[in-house]
Protein backbone atom coordinates (compact mmCIF):
# COMPACT_ATOMS: atom_id res chain seq x y z
CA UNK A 1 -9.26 -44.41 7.94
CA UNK A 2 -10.79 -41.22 8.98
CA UNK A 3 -14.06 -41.11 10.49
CA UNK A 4 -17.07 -39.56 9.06
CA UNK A 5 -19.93 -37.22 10.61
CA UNK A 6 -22.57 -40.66 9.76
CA UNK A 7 -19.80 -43.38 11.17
CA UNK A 8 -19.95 -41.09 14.69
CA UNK A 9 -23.33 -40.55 14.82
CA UNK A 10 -24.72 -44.52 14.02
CA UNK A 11 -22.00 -45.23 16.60
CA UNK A 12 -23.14 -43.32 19.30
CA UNK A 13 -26.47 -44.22 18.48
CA UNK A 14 -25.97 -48.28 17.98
CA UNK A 15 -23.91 -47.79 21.54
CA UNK A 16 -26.80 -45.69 23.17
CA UNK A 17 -29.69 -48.17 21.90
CA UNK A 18 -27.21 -51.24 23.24
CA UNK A 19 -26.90 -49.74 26.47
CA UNK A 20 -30.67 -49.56 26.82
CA UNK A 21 -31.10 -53.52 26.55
CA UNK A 22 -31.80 -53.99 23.43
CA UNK A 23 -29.84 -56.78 20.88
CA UNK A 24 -26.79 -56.03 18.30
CA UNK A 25 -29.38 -57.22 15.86
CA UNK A 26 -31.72 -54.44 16.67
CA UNK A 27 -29.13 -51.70 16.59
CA UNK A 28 -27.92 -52.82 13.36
CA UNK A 29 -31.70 -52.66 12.04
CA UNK A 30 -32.21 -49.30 13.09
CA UNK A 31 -28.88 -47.93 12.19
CA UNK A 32 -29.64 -49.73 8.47
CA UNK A 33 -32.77 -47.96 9.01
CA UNK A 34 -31.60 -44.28 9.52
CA UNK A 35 -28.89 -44.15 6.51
CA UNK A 36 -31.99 -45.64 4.40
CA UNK A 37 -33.95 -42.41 5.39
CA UNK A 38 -30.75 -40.42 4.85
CA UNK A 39 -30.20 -42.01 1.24
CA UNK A 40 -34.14 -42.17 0.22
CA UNK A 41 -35.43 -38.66 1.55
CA UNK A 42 -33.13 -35.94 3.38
CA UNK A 43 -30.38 -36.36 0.39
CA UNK A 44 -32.79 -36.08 -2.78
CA UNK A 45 -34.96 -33.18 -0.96
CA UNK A 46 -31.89 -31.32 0.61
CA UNK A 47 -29.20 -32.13 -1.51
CA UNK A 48 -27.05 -32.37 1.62
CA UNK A 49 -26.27 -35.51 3.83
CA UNK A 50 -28.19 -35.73 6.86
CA UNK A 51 -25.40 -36.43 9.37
CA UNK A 52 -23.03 -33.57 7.64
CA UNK A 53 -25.99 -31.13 8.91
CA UNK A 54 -26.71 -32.27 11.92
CA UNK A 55 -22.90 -31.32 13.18
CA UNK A 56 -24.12 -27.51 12.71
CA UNK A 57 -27.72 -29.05 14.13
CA UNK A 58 -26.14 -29.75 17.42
CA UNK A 59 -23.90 -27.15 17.73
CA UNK A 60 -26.89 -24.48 17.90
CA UNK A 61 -29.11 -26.47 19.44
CA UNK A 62 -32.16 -27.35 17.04
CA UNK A 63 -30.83 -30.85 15.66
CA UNK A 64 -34.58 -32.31 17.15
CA UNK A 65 -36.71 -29.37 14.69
CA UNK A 66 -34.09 -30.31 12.04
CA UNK A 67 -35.33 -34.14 11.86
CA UNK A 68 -38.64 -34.04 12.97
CA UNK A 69 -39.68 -32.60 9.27
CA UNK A 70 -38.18 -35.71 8.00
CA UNK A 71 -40.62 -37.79 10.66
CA UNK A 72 -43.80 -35.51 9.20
CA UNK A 73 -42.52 -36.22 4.86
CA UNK A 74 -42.28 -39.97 5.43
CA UNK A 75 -45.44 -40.03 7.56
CA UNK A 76 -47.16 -38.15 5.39
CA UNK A 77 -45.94 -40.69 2.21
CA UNK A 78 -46.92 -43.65 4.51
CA UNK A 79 -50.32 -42.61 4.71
CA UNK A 80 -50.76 -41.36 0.83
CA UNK A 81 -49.85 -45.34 0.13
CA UNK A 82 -52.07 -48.03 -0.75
CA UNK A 83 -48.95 -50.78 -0.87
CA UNK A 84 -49.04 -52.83 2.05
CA UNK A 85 -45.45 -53.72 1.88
CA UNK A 86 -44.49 -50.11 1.23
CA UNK A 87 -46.69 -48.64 4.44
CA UNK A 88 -45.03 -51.16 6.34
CA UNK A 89 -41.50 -50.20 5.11
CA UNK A 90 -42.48 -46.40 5.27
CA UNK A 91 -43.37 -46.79 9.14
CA UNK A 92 -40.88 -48.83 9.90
CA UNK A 93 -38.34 -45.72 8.97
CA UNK A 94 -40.77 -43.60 10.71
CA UNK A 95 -40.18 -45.88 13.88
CA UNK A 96 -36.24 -45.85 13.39
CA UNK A 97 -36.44 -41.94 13.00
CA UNK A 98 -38.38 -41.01 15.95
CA UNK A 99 -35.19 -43.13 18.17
CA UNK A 100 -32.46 -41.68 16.47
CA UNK A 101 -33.99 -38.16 17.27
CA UNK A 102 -34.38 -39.16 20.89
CA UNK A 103 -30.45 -40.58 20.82
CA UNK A 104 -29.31 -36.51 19.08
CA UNK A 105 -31.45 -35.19 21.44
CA UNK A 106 -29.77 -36.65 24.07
CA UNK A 107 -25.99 -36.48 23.04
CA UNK A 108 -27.08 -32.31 22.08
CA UNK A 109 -28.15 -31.91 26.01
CA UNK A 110 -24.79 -34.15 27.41
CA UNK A 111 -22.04 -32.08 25.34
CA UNK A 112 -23.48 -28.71 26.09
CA UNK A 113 -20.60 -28.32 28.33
CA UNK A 114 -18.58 -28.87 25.16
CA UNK A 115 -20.13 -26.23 22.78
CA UNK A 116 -17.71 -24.38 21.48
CA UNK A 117 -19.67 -22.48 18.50
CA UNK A 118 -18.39 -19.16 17.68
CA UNK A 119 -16.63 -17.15 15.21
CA UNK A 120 -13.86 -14.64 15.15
CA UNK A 121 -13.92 -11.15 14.82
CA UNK A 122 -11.52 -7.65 15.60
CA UNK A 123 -11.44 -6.12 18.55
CA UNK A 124 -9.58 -3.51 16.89
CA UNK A 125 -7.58 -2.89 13.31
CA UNK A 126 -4.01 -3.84 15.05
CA UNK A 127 -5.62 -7.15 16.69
CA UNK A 128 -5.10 -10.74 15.71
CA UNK A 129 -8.59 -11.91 15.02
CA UNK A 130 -7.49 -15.67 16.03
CA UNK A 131 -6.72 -14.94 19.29
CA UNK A 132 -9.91 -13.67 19.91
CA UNK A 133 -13.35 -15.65 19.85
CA UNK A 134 -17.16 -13.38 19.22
CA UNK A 135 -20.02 -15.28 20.24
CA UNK A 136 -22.94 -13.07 19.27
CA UNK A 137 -26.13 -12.91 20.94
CA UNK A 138 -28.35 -15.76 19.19
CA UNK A 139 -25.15 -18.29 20.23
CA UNK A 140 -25.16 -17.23 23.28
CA UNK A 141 -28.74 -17.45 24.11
CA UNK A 142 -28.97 -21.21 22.29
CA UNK A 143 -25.85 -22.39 24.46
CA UNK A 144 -27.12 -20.66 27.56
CA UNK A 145 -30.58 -22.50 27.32
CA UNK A 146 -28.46 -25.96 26.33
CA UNK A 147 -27.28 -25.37 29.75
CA UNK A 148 -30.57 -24.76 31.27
CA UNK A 149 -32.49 -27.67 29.74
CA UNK A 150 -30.01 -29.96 31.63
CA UNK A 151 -29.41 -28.68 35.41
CA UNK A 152 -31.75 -31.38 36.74
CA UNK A 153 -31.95 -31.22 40.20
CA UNK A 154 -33.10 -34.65 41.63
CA UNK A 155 -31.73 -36.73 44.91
CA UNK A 156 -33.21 -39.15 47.02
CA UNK A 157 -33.95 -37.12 50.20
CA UNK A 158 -35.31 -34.34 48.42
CA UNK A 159 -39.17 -33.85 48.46
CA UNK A 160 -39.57 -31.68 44.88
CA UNK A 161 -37.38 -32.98 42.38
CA UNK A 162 -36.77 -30.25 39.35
CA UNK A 163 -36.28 -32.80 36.68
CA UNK A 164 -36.03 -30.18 34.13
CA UNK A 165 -34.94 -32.92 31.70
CA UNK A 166 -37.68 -35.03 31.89
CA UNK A 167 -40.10 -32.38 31.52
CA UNK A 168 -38.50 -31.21 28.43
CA UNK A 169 -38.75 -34.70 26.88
CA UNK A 170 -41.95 -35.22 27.67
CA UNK A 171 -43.22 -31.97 26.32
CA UNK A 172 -41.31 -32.47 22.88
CA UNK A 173 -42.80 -36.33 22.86
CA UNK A 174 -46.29 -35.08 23.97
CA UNK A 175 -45.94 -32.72 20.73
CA UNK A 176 -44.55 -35.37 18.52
CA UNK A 177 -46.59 -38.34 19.04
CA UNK A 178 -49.62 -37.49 21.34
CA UNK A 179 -51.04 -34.02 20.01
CA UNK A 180 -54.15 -36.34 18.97
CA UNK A 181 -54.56 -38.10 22.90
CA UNK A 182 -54.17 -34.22 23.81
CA UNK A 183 -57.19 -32.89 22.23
CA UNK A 184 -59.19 -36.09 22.95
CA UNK A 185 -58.79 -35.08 27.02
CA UNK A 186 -59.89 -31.79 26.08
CA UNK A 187 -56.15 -30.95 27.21
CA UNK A 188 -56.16 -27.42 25.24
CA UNK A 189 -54.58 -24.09 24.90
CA UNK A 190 -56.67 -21.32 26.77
CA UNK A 191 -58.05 -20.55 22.85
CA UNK A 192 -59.42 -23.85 22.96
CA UNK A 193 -56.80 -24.91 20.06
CA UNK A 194 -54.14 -27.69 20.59
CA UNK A 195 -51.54 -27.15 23.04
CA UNK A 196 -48.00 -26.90 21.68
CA UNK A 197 -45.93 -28.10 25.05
CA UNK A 198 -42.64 -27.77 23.68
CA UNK A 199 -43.30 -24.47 22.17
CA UNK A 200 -44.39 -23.17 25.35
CA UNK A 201 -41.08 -24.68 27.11
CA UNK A 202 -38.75 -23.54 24.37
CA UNK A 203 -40.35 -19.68 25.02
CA UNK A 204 -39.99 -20.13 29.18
CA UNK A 205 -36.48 -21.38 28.72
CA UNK A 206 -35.65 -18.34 26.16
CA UNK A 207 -37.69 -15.95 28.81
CA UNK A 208 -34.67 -17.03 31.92
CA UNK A 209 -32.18 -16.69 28.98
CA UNK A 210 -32.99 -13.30 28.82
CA UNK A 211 -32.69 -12.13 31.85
CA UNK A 212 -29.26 -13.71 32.49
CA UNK A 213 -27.06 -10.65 34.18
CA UNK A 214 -23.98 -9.67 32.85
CA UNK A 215 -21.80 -7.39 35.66
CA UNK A 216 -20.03 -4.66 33.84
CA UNK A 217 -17.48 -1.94 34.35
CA UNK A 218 -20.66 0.37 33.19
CA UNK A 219 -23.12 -1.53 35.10
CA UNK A 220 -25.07 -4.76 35.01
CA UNK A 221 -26.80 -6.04 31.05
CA UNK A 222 -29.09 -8.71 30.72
CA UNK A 223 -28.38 -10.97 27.71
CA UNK A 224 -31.32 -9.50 25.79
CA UNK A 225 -29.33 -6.23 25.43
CA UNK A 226 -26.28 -7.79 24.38
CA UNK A 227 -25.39 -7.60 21.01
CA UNK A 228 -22.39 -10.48 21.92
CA UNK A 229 -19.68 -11.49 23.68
CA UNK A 230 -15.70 -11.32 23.29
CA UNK A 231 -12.96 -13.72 24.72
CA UNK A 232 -8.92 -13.07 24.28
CA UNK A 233 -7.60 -16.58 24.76
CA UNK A 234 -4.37 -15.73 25.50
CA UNK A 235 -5.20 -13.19 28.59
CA UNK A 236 -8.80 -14.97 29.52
CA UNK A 237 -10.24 -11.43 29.24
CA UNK A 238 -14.04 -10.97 28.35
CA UNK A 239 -16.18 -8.16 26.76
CA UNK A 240 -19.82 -7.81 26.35
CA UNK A 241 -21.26 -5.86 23.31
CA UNK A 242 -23.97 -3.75 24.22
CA UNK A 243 -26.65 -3.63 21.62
CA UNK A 244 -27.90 -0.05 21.76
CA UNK A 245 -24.33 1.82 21.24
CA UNK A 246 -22.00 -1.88 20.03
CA UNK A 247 -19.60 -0.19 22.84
CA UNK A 248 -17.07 -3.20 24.01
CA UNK A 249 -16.92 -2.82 27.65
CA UNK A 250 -14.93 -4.85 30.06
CA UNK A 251 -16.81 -7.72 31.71
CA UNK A 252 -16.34 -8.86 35.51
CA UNK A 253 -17.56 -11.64 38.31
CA UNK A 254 -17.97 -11.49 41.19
CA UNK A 255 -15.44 -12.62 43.88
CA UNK A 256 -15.17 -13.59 47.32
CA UNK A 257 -13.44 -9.62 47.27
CA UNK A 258 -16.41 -8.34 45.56
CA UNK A 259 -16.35 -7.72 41.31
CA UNK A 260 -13.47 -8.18 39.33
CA UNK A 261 -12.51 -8.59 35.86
CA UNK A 262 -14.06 -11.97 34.34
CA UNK A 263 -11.10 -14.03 33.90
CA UNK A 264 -12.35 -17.03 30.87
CA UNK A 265 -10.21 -17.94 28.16
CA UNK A 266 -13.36 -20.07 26.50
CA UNK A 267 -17.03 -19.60 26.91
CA UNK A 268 -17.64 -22.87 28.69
CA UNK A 269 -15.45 -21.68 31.36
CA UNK A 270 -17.84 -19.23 32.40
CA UNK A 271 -20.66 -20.35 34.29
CA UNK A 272 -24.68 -19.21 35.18
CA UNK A 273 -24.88 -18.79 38.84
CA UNK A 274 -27.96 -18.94 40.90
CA UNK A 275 -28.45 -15.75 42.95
CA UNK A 276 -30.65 -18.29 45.26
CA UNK A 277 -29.56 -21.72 45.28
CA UNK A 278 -31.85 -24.23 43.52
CA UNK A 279 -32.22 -26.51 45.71
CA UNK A 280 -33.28 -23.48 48.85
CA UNK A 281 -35.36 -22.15 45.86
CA UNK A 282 -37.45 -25.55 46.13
CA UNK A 283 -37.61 -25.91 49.85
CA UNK A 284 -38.89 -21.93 49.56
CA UNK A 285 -41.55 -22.93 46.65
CA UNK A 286 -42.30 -26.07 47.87
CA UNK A 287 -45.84 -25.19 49.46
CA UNK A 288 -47.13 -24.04 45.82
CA UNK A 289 -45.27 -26.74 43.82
CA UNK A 290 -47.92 -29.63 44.77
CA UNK A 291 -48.72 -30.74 40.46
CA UNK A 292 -44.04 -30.82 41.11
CA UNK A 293 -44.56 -33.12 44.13
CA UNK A 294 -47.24 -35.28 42.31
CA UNK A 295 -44.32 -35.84 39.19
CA UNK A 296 -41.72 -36.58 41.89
CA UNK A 297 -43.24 -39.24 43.46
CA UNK A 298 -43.87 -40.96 40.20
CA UNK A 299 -40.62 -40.52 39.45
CA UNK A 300 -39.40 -42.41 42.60
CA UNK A 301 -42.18 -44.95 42.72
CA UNK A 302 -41.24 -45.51 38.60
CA UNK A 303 -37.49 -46.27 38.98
CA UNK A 304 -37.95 -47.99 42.48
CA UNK A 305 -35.56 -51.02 42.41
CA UNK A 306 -34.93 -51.00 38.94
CA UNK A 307 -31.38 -51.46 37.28
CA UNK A 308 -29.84 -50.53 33.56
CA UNK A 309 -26.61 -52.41 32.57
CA UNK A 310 -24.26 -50.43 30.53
CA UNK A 311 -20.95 -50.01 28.93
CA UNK A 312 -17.87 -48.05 29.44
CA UNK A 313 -15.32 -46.97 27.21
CA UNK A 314 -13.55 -49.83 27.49
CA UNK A 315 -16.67 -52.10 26.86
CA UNK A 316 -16.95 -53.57 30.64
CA UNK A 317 -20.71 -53.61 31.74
CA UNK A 318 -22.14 -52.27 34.83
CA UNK A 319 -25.35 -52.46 36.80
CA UNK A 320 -26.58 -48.91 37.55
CA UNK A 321 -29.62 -48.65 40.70
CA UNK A 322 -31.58 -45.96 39.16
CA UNK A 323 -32.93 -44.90 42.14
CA UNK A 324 -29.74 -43.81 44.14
CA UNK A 325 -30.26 -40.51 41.88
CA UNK A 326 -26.25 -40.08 41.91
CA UNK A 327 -24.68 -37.59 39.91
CA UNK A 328 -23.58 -39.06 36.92
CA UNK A 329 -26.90 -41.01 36.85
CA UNK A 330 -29.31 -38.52 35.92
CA UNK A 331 -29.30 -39.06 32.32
CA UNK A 332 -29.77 -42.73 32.51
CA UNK A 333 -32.80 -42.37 35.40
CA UNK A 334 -34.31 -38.91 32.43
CA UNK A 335 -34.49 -41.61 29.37
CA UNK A 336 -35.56 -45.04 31.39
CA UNK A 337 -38.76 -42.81 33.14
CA UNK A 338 -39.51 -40.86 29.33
CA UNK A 339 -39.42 -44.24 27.99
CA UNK A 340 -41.86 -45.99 30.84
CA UNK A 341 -43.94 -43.22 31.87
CA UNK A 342 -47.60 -43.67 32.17
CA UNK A 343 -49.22 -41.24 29.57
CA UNK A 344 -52.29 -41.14 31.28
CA UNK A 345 -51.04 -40.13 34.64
CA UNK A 346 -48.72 -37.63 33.01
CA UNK A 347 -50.58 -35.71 30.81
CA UNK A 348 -52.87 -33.95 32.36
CA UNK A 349 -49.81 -32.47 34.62
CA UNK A 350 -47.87 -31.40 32.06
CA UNK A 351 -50.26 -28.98 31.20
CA UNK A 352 -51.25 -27.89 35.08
CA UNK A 353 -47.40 -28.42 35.79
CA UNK A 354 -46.62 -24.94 33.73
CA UNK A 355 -48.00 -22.88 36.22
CA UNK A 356 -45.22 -24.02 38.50
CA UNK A 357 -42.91 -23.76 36.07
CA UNK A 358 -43.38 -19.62 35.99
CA UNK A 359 -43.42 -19.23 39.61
CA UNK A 360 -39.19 -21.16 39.53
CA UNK A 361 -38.55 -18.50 36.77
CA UNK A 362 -39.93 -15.66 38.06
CA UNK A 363 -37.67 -16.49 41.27
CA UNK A 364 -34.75 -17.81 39.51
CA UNK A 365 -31.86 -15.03 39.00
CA UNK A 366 -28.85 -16.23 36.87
CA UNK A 367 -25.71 -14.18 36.89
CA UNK A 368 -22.61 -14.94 34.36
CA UNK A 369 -19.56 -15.92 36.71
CA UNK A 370 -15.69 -17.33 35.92
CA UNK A 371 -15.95 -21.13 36.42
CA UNK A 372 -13.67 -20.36 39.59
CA UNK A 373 -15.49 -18.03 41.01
CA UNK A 374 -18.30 -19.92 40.62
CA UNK A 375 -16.62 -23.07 42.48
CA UNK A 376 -15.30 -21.33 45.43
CA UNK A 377 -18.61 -20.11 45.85
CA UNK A 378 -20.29 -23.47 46.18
C-alpha cells in the first residue's frame, strides 16, 4: 500500500514524541488529535488537506507560519465557547497542535541538507530543460537560511556556545505562547510595543542571506543581486543570474589553486563557507559576548548528567549523555533544553542577547563553495 503525505508525517511525529519519553498511548492521542484538527478546521476552511500542504510547507521553509494560523482559529473558537466540554476539547487540539508544529519544525531544520526545491528552465532554445535545474532567488535565500538556522556550534570545552538552534526555538515559542509574560516584564520593542522575537530573527537570518558571495567569471555577487541560480547535472556546471542585466555567467570556488569553475551537479552539493572560522570567530568575540556566555552556562548546567533513550531505525533503544555535546547529538540536547528551560531566566536575554547576535553577523562572511572544495579546506 502506498504511503500518504498524513501516514509520514503522524509517523515521524508518533516516533519523535516516543523518543522523548512519553507512552504509545500518548502518541496515539495526539496523532488522533492532529488528523481531528486536519478533518474539523484546515480541510473545511482551506479546502486542501493539511499534510498534502505541508510537503510544499517544508520544502520552502515556512511549514511553522503555515500551522500556527490554525493554533490562533481554534484558540480563538475555544475562547468564543461557553461549553465546558467543548473548551476542553477545543484546547486539547490546541495542545496537540502546538507539538506537532514543534515535531515539523524540527524535521524542516534536520532535512535541509535534503532540499531539493527547484524547477527547470532553458539555458538556451537547443537545451534539454531536464538536464538542467533553476533555483531562483527566493529558493535560494529560504534554503540558504534552512542551512543557517541549524549550524549550531556547541562542544564541551568551548566557553561561548552558538546554539543558533535553540535561540531560534525559543524566539518562535517566546512569540507563540509568552507574548503576554513579555509585556508583563516590560520586555518591549524600543517603540514601547510588543517585541516580535522571531520576526526580528527571521530578518537577521535573511540580512547574512544576503550577503552570501557568489565568485564569478565577472566578479564576485551577493545573493541579493542574484536573480537565480543554474545547475547542468550531467557536467556539475553552475551559473548565477544576475538580476540587473539576467546575464548567465559562469560560477567558480575557490581552490587550494586559487578560483575555478564551481563543479555541483545539485544545489546541496554546494556549500556556505566561513571566510573566518566560527568557532575563531567566538574566541575573537568572546570578550563582548557576556548575555552568550550567561545562555551557555545554562545550557551546560541544564543538561548536566541527564540522559534521553531513543530509537534507531531498526527499533533498538539507546541511552544518549546529553552533555558530551557530540555531533550527531545536537538536535536531541536543542529540543530537551527548549522543552526544560527556565522562562524566567531566559527571557530577559533573549531580548539583550540580540545585540550579540549583530556583532556574529556583522563579522560573519559566507562564500558559496563546491562541497569538495569546501572539505579539503577544513
Amino acid at each position: 500500500m502506498t504511503e500518504t503525505n498524513t501516514d509520514k508525517f503522524l509517523e515521524g511525529f508518533r516516533q519523535w514524541w516516543l523518543n522523548k519519553g512519553h507512552s504509545k498511548r500518548s502518541a496515539d492521542s495526539y496523532c488522533s488529535g492532529i488528523r481531528r484538527v486536519n478533518r474539523e478546521f484546515f480541510l473545511p476552511i482551506v479546502n486542501k488537506d493539511l499534510f498534502d500542504g505541508l510537503v510544499d510547507a517544508v520544502a520552502k521553509g515556512c511549514a511553522e507560519n503555515f500551522l500556527t494560523a490554525l493554533v490562533g482559529t481554534i484558540g480563538e473558537k475555544s475562547r468564543n465557547t461557553t461549553d465546558p466540554t467543548e473548551k476542553k476539547r477545543l484546547q486539547d487540539n490546541v495542545s496537540h497542535l502546538k507539538k506537532f508544529i514543534e515535531y515539523v519544525v524540527a524535521l524542516q531544520d534536520d532535512t535541509v541538507a535534503a532540499i531539493d526545491h527547484s524547477e527547470t528552465e532553458l539555458l538556451d532554445d537547443s537545451a534539454l530543460d531536464s538536464d538542467f535545474e533553476f533555483f531562483d532567488h527566493d529558493t535560494l535565500a529560504g534554503i540558504f537560511s534552512l542551512r543557517i538556522k541549524t549550524q549550531d556550534r556547541m562542544s564541551a570545552g568551548k566557553n561561548v556556545f552558538f546554539p543558533i538552534r535553540i535561540l531560534g526555538s525559543l524566539f518562535s515559542t517566546a512569540d507563540r505562547y509568552h507574548l503576554d509574560m513579555f509585556v508583563r516584564k516590560g520586555i518591549l520593542a524600543s517603540d514601547g510595543s510588543p517585541l516580535y522575537l522571531k520576526r526580528w530573527y527571521d530578518s537577521w537570518v535573511k540580512s547574512i542571506v544576503g550577503r552570501v558571495v557568489f565568485h564569478t567569471t565577472k566578479g564576485d555577487y551577493r545573493l541579493s543581486e542574484l536573480e537565480g541560480l543554474r545547475i547542468m547535472r550531467s557536467t556539475g556546471s553552475v551559473w548565477i543570474v544576475d538580476k540587473e542585466h539576467s546575464r548567465t555567467i559562469p560560477l567558480l570556488s575557490e581552490g587550494e589553486n586559487g578560483l575555478q569553475p564551481m563543479k555541483a551537479k545539485s544545489l546541496k552539493q554546494i556549500h556556505l563557507d566561513h571566510t573566518e572560522r566560527m568557532e575563531d570567530l567566538l574566541i575573537r568575540l568572546e570578550p563582548v559576548l557576556t548575555v552568550m556566555r550567561q545562555i551557555t552556562d545554562n545550557i551546560k548546567a541544564s543538561v548536566n548528567g541527564q540522559t534521553v533513550t531513543v530509537k534507531d531505525k531498526r527499533r533498538n533503544e539507546h541511552k544518549i549523555e546529553l552533555d558530551s555535546f557530540r555531533p550527531g547529538t545536537l538536535t536531541l540536547v536543542s529540543g530537551w533544553y527548549c522543552d526544560n528551560v527556565d522562562w524566567d531566566f531566559i527571557a530577559p536575554l533573549l531580548s539583550l542577547v540580540r545585540v550579540e547576535l549583530d556583532y556574529i553577523a556583522a563579522a560573519t562572511r559566507l562564500t558559496a563553495m563546491s562541497s569538495t572544495d569546501n572539505l579539503k579546506k577544513h
